[in-house]
Protein backbone atom coordinates (compact mmCIF):
# COMPACT_ATOMS: atom_id res chain seq x y z
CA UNK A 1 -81.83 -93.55 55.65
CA UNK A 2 -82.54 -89.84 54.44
CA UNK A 3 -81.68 -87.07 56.46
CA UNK A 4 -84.35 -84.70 55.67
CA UNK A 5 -83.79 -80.83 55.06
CA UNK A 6 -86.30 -80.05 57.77
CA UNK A 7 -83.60 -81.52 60.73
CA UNK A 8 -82.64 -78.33 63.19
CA UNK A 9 -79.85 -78.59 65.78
CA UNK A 10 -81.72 -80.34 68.32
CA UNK A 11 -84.00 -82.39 66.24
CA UNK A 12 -82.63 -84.86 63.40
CA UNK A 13 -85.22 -85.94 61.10
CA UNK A 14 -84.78 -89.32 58.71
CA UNK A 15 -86.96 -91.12 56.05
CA UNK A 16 -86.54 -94.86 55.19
CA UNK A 17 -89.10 -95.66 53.05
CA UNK A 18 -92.59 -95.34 54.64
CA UNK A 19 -91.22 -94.80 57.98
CA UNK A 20 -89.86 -90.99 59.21
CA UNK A 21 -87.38 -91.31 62.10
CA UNK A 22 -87.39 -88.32 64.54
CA UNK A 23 -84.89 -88.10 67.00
CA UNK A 24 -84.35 -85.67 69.82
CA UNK A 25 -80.37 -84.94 69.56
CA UNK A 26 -79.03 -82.94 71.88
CA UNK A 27 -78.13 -85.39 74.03
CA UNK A 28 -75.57 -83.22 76.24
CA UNK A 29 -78.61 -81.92 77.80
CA UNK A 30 -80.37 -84.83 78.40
CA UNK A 31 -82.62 -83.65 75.06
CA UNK A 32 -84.17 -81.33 77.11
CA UNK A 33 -86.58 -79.31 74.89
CA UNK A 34 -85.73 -75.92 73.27
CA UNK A 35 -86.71 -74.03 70.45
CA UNK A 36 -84.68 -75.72 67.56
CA UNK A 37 -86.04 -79.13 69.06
CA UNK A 38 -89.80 -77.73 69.21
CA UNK A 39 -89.15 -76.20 65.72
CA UNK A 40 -87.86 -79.25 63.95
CA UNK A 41 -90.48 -81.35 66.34
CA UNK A 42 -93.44 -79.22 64.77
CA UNK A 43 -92.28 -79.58 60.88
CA UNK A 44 -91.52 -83.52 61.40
CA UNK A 45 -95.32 -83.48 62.21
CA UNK A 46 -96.60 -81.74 59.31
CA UNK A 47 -94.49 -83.69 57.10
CA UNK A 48 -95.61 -87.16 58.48
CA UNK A 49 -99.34 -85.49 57.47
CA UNK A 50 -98.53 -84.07 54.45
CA UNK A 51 -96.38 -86.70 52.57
CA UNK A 52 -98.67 -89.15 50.77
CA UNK A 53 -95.55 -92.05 51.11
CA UNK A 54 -95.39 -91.34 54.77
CA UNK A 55 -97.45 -93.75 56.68
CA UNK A 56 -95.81 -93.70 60.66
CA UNK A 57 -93.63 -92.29 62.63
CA UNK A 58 -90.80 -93.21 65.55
CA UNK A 59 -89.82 -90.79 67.95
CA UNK A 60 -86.78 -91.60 69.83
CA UNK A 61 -83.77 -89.66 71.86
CA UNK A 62 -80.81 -89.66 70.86
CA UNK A 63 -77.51 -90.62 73.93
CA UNK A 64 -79.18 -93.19 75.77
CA UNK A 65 -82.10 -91.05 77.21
CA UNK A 66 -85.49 -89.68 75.90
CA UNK A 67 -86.26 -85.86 77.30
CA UNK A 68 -85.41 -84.78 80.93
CA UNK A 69 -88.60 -82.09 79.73
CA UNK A 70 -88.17 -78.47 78.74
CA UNK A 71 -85.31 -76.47 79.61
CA UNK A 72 -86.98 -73.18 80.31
CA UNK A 73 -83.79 -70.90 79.13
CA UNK A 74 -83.70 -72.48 75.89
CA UNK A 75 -87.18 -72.91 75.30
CA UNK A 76 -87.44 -68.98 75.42
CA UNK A 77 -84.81 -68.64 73.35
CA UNK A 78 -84.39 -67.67 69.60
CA UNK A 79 -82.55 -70.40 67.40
CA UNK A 80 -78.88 -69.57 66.68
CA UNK A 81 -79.90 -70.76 62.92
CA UNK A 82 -80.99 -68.21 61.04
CA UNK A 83 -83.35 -70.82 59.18
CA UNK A 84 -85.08 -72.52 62.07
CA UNK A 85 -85.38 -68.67 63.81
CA UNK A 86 -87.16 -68.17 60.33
CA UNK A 87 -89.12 -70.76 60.65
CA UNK A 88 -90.08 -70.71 64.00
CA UNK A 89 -91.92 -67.34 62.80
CA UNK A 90 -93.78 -68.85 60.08
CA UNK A 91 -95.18 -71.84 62.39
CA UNK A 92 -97.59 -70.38 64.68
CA UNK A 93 -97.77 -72.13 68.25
CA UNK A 94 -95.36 -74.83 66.98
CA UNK A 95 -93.87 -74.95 71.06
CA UNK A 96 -97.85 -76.78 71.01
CA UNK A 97 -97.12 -78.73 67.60
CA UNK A 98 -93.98 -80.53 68.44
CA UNK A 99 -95.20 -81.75 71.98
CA UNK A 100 -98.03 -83.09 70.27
CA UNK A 101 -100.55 -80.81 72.03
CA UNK A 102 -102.05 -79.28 68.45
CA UNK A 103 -102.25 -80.21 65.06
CA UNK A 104 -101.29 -83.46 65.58
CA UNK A 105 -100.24 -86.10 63.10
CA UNK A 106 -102.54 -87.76 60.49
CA UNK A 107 -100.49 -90.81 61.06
CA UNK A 108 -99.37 -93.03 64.00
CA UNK A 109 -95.87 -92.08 66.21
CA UNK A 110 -94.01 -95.22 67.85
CA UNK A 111 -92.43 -93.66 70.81
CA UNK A 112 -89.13 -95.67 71.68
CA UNK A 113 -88.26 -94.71 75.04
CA UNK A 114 -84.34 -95.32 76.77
CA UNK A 115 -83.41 -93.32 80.34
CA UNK A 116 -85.38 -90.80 81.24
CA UNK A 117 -88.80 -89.74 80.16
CA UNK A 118 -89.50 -86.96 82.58
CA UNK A 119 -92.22 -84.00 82.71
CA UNK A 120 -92.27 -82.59 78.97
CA UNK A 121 -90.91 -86.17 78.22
CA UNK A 122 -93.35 -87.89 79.59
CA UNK A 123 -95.65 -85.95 78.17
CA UNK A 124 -94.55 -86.39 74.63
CA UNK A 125 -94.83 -90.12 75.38
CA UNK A 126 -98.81 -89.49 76.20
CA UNK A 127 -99.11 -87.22 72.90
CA UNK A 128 -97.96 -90.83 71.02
CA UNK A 129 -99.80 -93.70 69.86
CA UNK A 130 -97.56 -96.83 70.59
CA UNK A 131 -94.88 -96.95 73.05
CA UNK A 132 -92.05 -98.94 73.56
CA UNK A 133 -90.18 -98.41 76.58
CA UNK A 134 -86.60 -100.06 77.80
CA UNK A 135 -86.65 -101.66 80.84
CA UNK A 136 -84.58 -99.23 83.25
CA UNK A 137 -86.37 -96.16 81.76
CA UNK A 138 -87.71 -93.28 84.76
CA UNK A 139 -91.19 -91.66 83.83
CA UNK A 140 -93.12 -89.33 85.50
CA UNK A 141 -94.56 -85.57 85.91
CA UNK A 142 -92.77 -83.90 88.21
CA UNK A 143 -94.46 -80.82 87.23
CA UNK A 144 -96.80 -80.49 90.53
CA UNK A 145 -93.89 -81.17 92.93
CA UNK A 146 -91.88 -78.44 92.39
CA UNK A 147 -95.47 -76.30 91.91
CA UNK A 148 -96.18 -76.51 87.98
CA UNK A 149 -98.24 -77.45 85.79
CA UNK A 150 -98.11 -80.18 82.52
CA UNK A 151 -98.80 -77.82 79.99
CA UNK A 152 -98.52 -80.34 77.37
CA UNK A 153 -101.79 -81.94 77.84
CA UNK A 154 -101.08 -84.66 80.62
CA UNK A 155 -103.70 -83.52 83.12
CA UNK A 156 -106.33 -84.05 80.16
CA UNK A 157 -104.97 -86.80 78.02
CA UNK A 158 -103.24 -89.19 80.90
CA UNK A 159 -107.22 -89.79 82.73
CA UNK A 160 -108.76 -90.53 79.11
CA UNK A 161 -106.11 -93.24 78.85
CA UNK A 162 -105.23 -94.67 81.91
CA UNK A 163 -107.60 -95.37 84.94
CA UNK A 164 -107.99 -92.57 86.77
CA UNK A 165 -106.31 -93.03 90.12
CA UNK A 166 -103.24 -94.15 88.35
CA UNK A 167 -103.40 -90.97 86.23
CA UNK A 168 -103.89 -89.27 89.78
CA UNK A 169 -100.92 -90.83 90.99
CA UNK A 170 -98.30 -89.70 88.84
CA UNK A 171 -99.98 -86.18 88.27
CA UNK A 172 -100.60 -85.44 91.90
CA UNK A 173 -97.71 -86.96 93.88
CA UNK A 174 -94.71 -86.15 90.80
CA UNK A 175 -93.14 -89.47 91.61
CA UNK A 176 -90.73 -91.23 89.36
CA UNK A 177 -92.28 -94.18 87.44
CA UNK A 178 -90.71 -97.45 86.67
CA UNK A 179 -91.22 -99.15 82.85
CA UNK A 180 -92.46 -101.97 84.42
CA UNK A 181 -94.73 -100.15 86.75
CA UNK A 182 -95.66 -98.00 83.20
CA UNK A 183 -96.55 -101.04 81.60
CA UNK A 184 -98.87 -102.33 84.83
CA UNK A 185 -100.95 -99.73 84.18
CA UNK A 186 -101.47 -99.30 80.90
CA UNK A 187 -99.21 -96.01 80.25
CA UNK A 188 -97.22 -97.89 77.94
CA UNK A 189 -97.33 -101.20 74.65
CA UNK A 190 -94.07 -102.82 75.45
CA UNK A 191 -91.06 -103.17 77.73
CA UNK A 192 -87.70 -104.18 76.50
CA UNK A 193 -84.17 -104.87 77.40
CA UNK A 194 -82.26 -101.91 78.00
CA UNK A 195 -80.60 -100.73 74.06
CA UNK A 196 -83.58 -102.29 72.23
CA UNK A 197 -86.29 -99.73 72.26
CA UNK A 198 -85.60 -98.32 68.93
CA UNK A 199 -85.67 -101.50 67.41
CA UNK A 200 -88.86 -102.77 68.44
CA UNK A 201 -90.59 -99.52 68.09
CA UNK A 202 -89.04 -99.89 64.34
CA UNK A 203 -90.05 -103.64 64.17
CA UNK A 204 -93.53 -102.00 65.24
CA UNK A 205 -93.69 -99.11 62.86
CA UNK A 206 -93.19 -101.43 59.98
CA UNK A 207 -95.98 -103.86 61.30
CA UNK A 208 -97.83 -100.62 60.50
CA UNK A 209 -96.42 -99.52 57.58
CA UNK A 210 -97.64 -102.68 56.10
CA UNK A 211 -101.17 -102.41 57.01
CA UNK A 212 -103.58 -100.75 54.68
CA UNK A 213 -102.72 -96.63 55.12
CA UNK A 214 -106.32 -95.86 54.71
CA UNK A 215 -107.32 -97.84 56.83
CA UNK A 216 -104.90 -97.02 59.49
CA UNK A 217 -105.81 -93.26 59.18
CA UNK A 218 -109.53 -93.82 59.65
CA UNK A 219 -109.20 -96.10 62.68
CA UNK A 220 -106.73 -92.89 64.24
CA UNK A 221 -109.48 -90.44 62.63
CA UNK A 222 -112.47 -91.97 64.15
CA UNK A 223 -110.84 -92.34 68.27
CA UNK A 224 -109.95 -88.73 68.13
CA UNK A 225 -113.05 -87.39 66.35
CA UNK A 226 -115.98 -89.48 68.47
CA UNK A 227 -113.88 -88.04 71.78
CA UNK A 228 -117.01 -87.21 73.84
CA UNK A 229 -119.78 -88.13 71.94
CA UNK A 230 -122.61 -91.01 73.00
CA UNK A 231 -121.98 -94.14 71.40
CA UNK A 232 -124.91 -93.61 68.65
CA UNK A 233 -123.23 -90.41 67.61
CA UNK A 234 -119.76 -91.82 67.49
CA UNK A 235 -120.60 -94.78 65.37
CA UNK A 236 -122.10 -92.61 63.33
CA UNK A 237 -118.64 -90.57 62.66
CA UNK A 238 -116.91 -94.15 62.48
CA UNK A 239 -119.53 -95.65 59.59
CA UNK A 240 -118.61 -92.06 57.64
CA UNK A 241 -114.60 -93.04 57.96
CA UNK A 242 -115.23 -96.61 57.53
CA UNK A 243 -117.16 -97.13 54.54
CA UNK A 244 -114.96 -95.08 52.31
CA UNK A 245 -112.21 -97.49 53.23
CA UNK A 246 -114.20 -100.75 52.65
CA UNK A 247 -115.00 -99.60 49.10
CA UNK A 248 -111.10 -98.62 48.40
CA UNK A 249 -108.99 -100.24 46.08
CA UNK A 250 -106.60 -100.86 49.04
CA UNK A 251 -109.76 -102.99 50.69
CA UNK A 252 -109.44 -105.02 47.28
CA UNK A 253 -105.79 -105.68 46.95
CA UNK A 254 -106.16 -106.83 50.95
CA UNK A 255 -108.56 -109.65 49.57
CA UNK A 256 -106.71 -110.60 46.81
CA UNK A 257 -103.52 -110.97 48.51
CA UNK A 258 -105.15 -112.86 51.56
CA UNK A 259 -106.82 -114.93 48.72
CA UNK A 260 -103.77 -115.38 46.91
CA UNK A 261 -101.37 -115.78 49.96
CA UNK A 262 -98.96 -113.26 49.29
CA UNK A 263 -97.88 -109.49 50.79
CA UNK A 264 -100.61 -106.64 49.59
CA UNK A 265 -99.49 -103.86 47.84
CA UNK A 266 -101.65 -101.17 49.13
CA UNK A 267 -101.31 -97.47 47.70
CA UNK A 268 -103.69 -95.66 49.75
CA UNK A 269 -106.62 -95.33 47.32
């Protein structure tokens, strides 16, 4: 495992192989959010985009918990590092980037959830793609019971992928959420024994990694671009991202190896 050089304080960022590891780490708070987590939240992001090898994600918390949500003090806060300060002014809105509210990645994130998932944690959770939750784990959004609001997205996001009176549940009352009552209603993949969330939401990532990376990116691409639109328009948008893949070299090597019962070895082209 690689730690890479864009890790800050709060926010540890590995690489094995196809798979980036993003952990929140600072663990004496609960991994509350503040600005070196948002910071090194944002630049994970960007990298899982920008690197052609990268091909998913896992976002974890480090201690035995996820995120108890944003600790207002430190969120407000400039970094003690004069390199993540610095780069905290080069990253416009990145508070919105690392909660997964803008600019989000190219590439699927495995959440692997452990304790508490609260507010901004939860919240993170909804900004993932696959989540993997351990079985004593507390969600919720407590942001309306003590007279906030989710600014990460939840009252948009949480109704376009749950039913709707469960999303009105947990925005409206702020109750705490059980994993198994999570997984009831479709807020989360997969509960686990407590200790195992990490590696199943690895197990998962690699499941992932192994699947064609264009074809992966075009299946994400296509769900968040046809958002709104009638179903004529949006398969309209999904035949411009699909064909592209079915003529790929990748779509080739998929054959072969099916034909020739082996792994592919698919290089994204």
């Amino acid at each position: 495992m690689e730690l890479l050089p864009i890790s800050t304080p709060h926010c540890r960022v590995e690489r094995d192989g196809h798979v980036v590891i993003v952990t929140l780490d600072r663990p004496q708070a609960r991994n509350a959010l503040s600005s070196d987590m948002l910071v090194g939240l944002a630049s994970a992001w960007a990298y899982v985009s920008e690197e052609r090898e990268v091909r998913v994600a896992v976002l974890t918390g480090a201690g035995g918990t996820f995120c108890a949500g944003a600790d207002l003090k430190a969120m407000g806060q400039p970094s003690a590092d004069p390199e993540v300060a610095a780069r905290a002014a080069r990253i416009p809105d990145f508070h919105w980037k690392g909660l997964l509210r803008q600019d989000v990645p190219a590439k699927p994130v495995v959440c692997a959830v452990e304790g508490h998932a609260v507010a901004g944690g939860t919240e993170l959770l909804i900004g993932t793609d696959l989540r993997v939750v351990a079985e004593s784990a507390v969600l919720g959004l407590f942001e309306a019971r003590r007279a906030l609001f989710p600014m990460g997205g939840a009252a948009v996001r949480l109704p376009r992928q749950i039913p709707y009176c469960h999303a009105m549940d947990l925005l409206l009352t702020g109750r705490p959420v059980t994993a198994a009552e999570a997984l009831a209603m479709g807020l989360v993949n997969r509960v686990v024994p407590d200790g195992q969330a990490l590696t199943e939401a690895r197990r998962i990532a690699d499941d992932v990694a192994a699947s064609g990376p264009l074809a992966v990116q075009a299946i994400l691409r296509t769900y968040r671009d046809t958002l709104g639109m009638s179903e004529p328009e949006a398969l309209k948008v999904s035949d411009a991202y699909g064909w592209p893949v079915i003529g790929s070299s990748d779509a080739r090597e998929g054959a072969r190896a099916f034909q020739e019962k082996r792994p592919a070895e698919f290089h994204g082209g």
